[in-house]
PDB file of N, CA and C in Angstrom:
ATOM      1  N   UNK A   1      13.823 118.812  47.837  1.00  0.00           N
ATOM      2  CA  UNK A   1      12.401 118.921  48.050  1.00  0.00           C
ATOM      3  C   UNK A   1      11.772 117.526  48.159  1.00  0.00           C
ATOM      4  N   UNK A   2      12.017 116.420  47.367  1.00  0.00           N
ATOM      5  CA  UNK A   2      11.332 115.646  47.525  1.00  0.00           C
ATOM      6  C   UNK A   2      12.073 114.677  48.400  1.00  0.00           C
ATOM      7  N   UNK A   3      13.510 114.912  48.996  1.00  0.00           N
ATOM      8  CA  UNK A   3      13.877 114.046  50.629  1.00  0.00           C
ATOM      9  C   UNK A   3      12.638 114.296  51.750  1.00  0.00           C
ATOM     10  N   UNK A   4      12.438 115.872  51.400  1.00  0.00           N
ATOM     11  CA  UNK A   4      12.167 116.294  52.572  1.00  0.00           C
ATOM     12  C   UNK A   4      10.042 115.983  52.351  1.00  0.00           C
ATOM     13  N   UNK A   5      10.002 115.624  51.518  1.00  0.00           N
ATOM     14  CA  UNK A   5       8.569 115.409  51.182  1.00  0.00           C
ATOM     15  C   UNK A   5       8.515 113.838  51.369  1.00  0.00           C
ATOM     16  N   UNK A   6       9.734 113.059  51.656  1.00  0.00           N
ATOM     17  CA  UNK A   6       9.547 111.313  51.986  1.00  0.00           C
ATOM     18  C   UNK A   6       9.506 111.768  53.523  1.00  0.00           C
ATOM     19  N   UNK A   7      10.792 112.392  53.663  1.00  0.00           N
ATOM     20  CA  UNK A   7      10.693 112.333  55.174  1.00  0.00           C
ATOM     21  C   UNK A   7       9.466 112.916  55.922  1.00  0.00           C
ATOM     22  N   UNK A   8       8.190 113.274  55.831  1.00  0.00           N
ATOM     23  CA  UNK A   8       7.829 113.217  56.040  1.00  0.00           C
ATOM     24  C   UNK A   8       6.089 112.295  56.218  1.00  0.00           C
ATOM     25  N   UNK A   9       6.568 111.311  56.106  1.00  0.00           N
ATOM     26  CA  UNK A   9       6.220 109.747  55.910  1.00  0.00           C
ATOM     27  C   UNK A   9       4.555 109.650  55.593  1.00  0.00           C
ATOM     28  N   UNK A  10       4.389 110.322  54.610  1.00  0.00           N
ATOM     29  CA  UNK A  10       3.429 110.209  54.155  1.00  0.00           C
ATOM     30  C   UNK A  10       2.904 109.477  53.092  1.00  0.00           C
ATOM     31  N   UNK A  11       2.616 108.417  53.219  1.00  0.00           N
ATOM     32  CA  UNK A  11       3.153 106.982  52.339  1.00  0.00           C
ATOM     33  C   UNK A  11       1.768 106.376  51.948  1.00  0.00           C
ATOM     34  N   UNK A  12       1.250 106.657  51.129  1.00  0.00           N
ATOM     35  CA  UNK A  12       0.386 106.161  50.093  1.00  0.00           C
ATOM     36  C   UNK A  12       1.155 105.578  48.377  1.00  0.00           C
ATOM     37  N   UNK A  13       0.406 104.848  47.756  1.00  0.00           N
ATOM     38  CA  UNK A  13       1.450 104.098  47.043  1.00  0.00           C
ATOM     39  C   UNK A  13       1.603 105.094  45.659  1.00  0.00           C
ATOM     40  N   UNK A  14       0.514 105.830  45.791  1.00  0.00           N
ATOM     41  CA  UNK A  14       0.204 107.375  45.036  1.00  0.00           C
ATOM     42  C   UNK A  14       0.895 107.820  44.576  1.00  0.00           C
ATOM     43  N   UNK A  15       1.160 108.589  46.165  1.00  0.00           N
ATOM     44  CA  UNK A  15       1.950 109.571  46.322  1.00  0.00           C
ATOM     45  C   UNK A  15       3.352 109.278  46.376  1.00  0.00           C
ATOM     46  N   UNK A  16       4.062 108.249  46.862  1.00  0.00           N
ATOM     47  CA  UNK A  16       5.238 107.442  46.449  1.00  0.00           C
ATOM     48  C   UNK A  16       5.532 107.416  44.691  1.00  0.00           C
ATOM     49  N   UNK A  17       4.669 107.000  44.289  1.00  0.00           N
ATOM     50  CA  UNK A  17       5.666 106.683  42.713  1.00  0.00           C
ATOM     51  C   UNK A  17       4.981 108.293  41.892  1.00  0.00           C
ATOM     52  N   UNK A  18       4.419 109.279  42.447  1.00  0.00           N
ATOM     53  CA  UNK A  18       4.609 110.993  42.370  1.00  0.00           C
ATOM     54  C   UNK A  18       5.738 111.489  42.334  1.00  0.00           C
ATOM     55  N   UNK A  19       6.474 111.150  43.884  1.00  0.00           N
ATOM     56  CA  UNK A  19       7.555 111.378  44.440  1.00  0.00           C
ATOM     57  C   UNK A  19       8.994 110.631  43.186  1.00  0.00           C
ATOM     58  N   UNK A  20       9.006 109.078  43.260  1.00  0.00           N
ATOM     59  CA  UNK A  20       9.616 108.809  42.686  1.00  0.00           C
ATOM     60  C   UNK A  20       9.808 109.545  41.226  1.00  0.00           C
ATOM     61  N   UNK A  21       8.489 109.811  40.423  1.00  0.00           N
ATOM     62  CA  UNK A  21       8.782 110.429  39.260  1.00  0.00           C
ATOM     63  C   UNK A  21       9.222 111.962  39.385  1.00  0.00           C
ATOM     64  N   UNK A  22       9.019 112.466  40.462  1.00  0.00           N
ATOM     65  CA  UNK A  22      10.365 113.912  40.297  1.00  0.00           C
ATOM     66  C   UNK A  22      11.629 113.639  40.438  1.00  0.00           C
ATOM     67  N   UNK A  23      11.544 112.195  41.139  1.00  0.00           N
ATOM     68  CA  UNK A  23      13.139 111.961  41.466  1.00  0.00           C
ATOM     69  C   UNK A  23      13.931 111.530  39.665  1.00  0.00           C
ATOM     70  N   UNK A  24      13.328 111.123  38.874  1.00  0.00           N
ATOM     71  CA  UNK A  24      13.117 110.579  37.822  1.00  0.00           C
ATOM     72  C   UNK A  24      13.510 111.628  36.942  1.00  0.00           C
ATOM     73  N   UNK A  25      13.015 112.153  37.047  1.00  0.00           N
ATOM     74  CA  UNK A  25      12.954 113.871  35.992  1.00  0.00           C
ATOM     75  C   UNK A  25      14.248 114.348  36.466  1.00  0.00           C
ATOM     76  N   UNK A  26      14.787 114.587  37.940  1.00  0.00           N
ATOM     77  CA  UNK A  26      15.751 115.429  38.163  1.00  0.00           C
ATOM     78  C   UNK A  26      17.166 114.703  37.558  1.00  0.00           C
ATOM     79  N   UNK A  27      16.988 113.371  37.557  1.00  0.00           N
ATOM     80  CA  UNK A  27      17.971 112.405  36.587  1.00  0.00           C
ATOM     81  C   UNK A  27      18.401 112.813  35.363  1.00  0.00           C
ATOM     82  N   UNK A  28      16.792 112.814  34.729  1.00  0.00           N
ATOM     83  CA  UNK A  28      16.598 113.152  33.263  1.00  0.00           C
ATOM     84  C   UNK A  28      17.126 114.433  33.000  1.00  0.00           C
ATOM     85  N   UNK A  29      16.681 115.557  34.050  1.00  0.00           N
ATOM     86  CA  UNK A  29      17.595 116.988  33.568  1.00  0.00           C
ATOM     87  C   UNK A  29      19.137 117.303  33.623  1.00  0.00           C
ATOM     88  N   UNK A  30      19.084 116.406  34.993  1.00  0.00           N
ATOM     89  CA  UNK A  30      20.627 116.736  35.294  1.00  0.00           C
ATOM     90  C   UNK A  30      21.406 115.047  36.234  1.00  0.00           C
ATOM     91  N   UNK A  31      21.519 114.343  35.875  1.00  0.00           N
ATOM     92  CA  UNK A  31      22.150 113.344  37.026  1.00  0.00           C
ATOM     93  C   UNK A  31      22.920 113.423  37.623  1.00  0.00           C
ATOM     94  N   UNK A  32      24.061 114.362  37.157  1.00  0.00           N
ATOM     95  CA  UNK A  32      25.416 114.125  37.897  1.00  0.00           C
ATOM     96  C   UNK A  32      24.782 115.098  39.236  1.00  0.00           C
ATOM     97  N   UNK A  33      24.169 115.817  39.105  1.00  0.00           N
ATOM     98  CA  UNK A  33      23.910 116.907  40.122  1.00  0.00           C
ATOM     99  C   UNK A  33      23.289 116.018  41.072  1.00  0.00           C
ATOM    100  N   UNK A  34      21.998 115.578  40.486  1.00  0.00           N
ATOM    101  CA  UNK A  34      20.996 114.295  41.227  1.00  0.00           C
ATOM    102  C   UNK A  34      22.162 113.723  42.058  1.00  0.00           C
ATOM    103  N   UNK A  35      22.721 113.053  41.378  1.00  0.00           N
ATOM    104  CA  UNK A  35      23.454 111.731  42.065  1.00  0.00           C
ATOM    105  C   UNK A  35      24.296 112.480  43.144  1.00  0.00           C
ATOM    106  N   UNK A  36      25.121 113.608  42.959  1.00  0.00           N
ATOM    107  CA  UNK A  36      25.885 114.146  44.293  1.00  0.00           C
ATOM    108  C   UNK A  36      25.123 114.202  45.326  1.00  0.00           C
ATOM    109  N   UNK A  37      24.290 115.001  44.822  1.00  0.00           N
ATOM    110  CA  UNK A  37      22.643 115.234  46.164  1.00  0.00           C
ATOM    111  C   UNK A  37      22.193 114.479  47.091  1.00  0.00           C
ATOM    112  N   UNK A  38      22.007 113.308  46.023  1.00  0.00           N
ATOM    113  CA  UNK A  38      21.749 112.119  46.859  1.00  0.00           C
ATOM    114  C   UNK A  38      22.651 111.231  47.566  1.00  0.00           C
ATOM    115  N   UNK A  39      23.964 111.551  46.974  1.00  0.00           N
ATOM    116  CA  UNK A  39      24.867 110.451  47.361  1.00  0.00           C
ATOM    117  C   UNK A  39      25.348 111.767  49.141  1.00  0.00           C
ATOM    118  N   UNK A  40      25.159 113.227  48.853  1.00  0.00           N
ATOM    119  CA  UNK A  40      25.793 113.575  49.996  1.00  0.00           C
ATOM    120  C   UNK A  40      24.826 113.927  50.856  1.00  0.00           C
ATOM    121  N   UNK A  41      23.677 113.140  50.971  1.00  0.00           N
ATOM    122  CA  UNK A  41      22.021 113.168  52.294  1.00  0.00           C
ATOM    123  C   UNK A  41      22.300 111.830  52.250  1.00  0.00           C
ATOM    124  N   UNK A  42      22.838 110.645  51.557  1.00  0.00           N
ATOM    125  CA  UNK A  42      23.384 109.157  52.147  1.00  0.00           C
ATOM    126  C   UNK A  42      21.745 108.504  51.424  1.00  0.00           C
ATOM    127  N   UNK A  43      21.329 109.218  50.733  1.00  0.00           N
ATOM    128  CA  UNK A  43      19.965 108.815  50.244  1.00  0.00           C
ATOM    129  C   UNK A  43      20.061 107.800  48.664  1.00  0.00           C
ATOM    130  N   UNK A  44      21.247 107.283  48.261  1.00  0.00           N
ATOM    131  CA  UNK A  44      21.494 106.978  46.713  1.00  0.00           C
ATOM    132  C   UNK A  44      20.302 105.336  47.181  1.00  0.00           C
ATOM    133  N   UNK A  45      21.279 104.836  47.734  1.00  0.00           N
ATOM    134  CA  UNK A  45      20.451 103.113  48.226  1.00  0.00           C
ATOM    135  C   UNK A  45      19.069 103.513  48.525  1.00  0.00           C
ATOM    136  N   UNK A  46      18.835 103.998  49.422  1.00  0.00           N
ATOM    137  CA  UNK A  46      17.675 104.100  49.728  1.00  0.00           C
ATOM    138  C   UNK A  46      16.455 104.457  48.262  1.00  0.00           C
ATOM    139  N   UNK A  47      17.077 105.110  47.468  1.00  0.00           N
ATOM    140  CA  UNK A  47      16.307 105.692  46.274  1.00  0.00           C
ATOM    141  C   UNK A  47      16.160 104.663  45.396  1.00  0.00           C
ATOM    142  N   UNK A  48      17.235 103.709  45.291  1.00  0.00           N
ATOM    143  CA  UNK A  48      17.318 102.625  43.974  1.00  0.00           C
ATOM    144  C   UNK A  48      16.620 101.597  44.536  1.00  0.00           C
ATOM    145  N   UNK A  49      16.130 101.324  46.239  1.00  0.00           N
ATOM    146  CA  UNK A  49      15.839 100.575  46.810  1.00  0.00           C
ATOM    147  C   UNK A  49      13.925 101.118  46.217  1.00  0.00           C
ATOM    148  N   UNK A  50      13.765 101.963  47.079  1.00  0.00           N
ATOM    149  CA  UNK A  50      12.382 102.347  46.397  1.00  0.00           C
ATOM    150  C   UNK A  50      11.853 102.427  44.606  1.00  0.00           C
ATOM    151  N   UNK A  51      13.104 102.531  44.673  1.00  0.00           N
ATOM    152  CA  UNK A  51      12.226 102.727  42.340  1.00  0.00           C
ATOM    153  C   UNK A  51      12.590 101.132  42.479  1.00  0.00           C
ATOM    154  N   UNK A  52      12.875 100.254  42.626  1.00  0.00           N
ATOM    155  CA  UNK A  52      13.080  98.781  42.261  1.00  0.00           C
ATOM    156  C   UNK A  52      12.000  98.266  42.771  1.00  0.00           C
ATOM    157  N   UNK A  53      11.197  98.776  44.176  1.00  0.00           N
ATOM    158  CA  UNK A  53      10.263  98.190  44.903  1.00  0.00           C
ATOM    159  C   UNK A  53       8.929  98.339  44.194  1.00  0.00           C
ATOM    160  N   UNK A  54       8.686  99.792  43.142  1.00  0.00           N
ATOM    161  CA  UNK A  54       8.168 100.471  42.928  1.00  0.00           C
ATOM    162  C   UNK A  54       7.775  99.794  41.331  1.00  0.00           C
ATOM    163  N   UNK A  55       8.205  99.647  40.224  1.00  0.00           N
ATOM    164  CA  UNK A  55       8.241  99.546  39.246  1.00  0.00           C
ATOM    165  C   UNK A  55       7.221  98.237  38.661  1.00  0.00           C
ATOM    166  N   UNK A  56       7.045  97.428  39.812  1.00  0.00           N
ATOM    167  CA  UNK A  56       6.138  96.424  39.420  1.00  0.00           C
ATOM    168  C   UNK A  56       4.587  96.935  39.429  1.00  0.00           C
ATOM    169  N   UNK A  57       4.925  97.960  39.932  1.00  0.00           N
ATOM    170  CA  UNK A  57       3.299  98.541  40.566  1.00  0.00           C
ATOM    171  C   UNK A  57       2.721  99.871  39.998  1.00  0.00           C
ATOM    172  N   UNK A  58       3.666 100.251  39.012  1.00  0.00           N
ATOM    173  CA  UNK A  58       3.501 101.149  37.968  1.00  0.00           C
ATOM    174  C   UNK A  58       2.350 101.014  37.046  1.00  0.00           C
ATOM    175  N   UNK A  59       0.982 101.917  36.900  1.00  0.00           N
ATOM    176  CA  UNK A  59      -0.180 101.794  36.503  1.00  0.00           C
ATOM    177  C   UNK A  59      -0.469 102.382  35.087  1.00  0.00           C
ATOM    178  N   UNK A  60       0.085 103.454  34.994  1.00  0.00           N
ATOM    179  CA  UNK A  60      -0.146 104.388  33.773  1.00  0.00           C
ATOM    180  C   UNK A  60       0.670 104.571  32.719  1.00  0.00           C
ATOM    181  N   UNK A  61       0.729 104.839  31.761  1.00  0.00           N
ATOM    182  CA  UNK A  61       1.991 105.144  30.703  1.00  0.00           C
ATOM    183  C   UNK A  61       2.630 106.280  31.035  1.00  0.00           C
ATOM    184  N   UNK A  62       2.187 107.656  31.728  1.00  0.00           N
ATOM    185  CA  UNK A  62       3.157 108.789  31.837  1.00  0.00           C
ATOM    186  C   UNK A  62       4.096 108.130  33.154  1.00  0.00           C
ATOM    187  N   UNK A  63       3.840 107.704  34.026  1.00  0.00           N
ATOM    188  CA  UNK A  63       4.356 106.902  34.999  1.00  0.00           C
ATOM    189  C   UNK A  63       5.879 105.933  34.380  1.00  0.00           C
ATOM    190  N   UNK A  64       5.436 105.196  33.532  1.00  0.00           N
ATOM    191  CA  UNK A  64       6.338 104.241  33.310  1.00  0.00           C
ATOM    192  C   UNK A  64       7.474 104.995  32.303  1.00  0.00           C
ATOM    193  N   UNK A  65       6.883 106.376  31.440  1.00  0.00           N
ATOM    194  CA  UNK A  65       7.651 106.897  30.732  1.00  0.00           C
ATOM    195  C   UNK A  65       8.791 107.362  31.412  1.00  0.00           C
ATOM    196  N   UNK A  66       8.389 108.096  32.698  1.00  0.00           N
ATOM    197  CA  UNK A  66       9.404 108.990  33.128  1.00  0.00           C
ATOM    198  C   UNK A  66       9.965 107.981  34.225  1.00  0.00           C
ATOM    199  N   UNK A  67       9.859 107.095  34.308  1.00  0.00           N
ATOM    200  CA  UNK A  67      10.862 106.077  35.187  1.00  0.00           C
ATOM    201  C   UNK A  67      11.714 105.330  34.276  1.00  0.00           C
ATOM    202  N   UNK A  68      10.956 105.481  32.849  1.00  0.00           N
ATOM    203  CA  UNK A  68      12.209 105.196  31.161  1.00  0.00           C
ATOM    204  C   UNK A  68      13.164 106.490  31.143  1.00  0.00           C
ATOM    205  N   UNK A  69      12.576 107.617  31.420  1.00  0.00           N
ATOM    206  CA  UNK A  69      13.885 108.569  30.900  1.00  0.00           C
ATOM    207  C   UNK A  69      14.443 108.814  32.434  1.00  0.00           C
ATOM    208  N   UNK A  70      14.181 108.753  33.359  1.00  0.00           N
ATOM    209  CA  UNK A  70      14.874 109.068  34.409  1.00  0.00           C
ATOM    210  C   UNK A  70      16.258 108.077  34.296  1.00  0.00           C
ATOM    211  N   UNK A  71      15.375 107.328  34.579  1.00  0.00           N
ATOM    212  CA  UNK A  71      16.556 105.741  34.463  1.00  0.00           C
ATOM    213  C   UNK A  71      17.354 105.558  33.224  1.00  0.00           C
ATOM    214  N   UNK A  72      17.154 105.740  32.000  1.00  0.00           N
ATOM    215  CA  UNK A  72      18.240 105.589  31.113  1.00  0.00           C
ATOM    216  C   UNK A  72      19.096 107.043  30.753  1.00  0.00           C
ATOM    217  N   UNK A  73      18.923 108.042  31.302  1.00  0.00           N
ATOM    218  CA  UNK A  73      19.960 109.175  31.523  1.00  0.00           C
ATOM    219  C   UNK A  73      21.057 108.969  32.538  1.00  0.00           C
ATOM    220  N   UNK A  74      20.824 107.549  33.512  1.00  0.00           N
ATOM    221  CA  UNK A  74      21.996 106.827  34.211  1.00  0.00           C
ATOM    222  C   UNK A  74      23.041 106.322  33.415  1.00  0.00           C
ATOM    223  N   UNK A  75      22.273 105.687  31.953  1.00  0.00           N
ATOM    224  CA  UNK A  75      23.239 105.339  31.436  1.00  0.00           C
ATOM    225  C   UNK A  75      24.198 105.564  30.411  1.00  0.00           C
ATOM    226  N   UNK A  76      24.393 107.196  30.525  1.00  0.00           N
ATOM    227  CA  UNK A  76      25.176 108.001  30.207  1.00  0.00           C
ATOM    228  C   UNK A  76      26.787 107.775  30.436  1.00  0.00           C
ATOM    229  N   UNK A  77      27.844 108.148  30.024  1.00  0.00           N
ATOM    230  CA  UNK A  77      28.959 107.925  30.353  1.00  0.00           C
ATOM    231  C   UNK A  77      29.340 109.027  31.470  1.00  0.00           C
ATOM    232  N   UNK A  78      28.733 109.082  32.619  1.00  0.00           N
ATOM    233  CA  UNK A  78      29.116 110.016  33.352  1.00  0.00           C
ATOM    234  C   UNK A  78      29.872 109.292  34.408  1.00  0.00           C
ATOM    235  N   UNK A  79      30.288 110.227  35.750  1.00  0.00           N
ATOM    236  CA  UNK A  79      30.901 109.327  36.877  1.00  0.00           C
ATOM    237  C   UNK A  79      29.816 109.044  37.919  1.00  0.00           C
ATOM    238  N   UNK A  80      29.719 107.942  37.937  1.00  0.00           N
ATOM    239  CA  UNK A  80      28.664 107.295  38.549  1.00  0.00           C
ATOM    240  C   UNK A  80      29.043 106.661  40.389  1.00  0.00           C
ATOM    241  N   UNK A  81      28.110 107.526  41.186  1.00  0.00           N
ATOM    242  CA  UNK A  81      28.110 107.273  42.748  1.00  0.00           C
ATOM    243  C   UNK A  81      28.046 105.564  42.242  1.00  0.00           C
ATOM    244  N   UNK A  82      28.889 104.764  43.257  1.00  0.00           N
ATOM    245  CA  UNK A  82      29.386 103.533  44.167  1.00  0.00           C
ATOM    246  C   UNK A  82      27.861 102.455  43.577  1.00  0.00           C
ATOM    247  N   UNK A  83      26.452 102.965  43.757  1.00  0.00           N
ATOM    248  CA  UNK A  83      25.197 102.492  43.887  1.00  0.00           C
ATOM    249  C   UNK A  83      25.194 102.542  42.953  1.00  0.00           C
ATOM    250  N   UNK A  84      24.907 102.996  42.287  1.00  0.00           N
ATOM    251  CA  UNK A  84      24.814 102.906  40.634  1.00  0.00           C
ATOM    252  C   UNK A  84      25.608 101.730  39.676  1.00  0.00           C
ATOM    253  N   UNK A  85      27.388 102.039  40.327  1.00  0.00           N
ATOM    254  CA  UNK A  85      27.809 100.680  39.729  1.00  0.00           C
ATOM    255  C   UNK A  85      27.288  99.571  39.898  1.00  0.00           C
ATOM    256  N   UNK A  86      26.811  99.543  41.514  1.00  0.00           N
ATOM    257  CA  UNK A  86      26.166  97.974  42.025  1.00  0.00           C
ATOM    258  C   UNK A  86      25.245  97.282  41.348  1.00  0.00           C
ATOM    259  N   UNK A  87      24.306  98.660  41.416  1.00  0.00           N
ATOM    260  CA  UNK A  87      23.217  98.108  40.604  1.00  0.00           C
ATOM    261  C   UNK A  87      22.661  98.130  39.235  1.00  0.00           C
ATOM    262  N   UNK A  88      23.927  98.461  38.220  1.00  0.00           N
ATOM    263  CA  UNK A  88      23.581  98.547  36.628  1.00  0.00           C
ATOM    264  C   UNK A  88      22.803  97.719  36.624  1.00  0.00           C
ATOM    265  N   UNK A  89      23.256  96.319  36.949  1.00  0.00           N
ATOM    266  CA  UNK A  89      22.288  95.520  36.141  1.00  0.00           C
ATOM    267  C   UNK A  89      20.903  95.588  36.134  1.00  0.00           C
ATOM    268  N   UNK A  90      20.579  95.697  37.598  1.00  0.00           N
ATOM    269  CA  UNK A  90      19.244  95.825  38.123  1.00  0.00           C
ATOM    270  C   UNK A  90      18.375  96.783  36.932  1.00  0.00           C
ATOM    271  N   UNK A  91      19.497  98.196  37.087  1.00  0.00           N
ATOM    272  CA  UNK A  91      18.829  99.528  36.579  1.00  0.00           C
ATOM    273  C   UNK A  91      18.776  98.741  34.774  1.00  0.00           C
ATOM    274  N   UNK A  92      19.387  97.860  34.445  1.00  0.00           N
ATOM    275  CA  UNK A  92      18.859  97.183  32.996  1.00  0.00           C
ATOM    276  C   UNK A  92      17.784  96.139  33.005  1.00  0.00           C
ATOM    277  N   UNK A  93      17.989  95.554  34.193  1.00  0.00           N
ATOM    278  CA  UNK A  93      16.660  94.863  34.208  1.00  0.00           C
ATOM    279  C   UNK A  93      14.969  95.408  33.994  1.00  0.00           C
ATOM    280  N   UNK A  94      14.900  96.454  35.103  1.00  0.00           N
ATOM    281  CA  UNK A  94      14.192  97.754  35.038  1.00  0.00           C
ATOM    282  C   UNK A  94      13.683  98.063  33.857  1.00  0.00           C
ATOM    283  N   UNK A  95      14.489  98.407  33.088  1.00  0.00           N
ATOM    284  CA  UNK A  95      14.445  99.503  31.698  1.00  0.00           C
ATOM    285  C   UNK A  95      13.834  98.205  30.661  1.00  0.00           C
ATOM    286  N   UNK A  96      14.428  96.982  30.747  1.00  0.00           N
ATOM    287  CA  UNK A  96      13.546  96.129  29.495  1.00  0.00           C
ATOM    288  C   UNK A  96      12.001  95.868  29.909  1.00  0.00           C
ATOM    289  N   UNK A  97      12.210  95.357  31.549  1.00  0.00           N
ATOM    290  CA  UNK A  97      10.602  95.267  32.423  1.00  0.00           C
ATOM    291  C   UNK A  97       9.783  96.521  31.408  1.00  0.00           C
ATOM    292  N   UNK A  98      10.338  97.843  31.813  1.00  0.00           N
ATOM    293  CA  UNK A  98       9.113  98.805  31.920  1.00  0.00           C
ATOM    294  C   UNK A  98       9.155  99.261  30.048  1.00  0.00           C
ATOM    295  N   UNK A  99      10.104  98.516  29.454  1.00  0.00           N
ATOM    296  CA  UNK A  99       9.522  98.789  27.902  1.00  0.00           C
ATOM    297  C   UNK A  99       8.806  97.504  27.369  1.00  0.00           C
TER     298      UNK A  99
END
């Protein structure tokens, strides 16, 4: 739902980190599922590319919360899509920024 709610390029900075926080939540409920999903629409980069772009520009506390639990349910001992290894660090950089 929410590929198909980017792809349709409706791009306010709003409605972008909206978007990002369902992507966030679906982490938080389930990642391994998330991450197949994304890794088999070729969408993983593209996603870590936007929450990294995204995070400086984060306004509110429910905002920054759920880009805390989305993002540290990555760092679970699960098997982690290719992107994810790349970018641990990043995704730790992230997590001290937004606490």
């Amino acid at each position: 739902m929410y590929n198909d709610e980017f792809d349709k390029k409706v791009e306010t900075p709003e409605y972008t980190v909206m978007l990002l926080q369902g992507y966030m939540m679906c982490f938080w409920y389930d990642a391994t599922t998330t991450l197949q999903v994304l890794e088999q629409s070729g969408r993983s980069g593209w996603l870590f590319e936007q929450i990294f772009k995204q995070v400086s520009e984060l306004k509110n506390d429910f905002e920054v919360k759920r880009f805390m639990l989305g993002l540290s349910s990555l760092i679970e001992p699960i098997e982690m899509p290719q992107v994810i290894s790349d970018n641990y660090q990043t995704i730790m950089k992230v997590l001290v920024y937004l606490s």
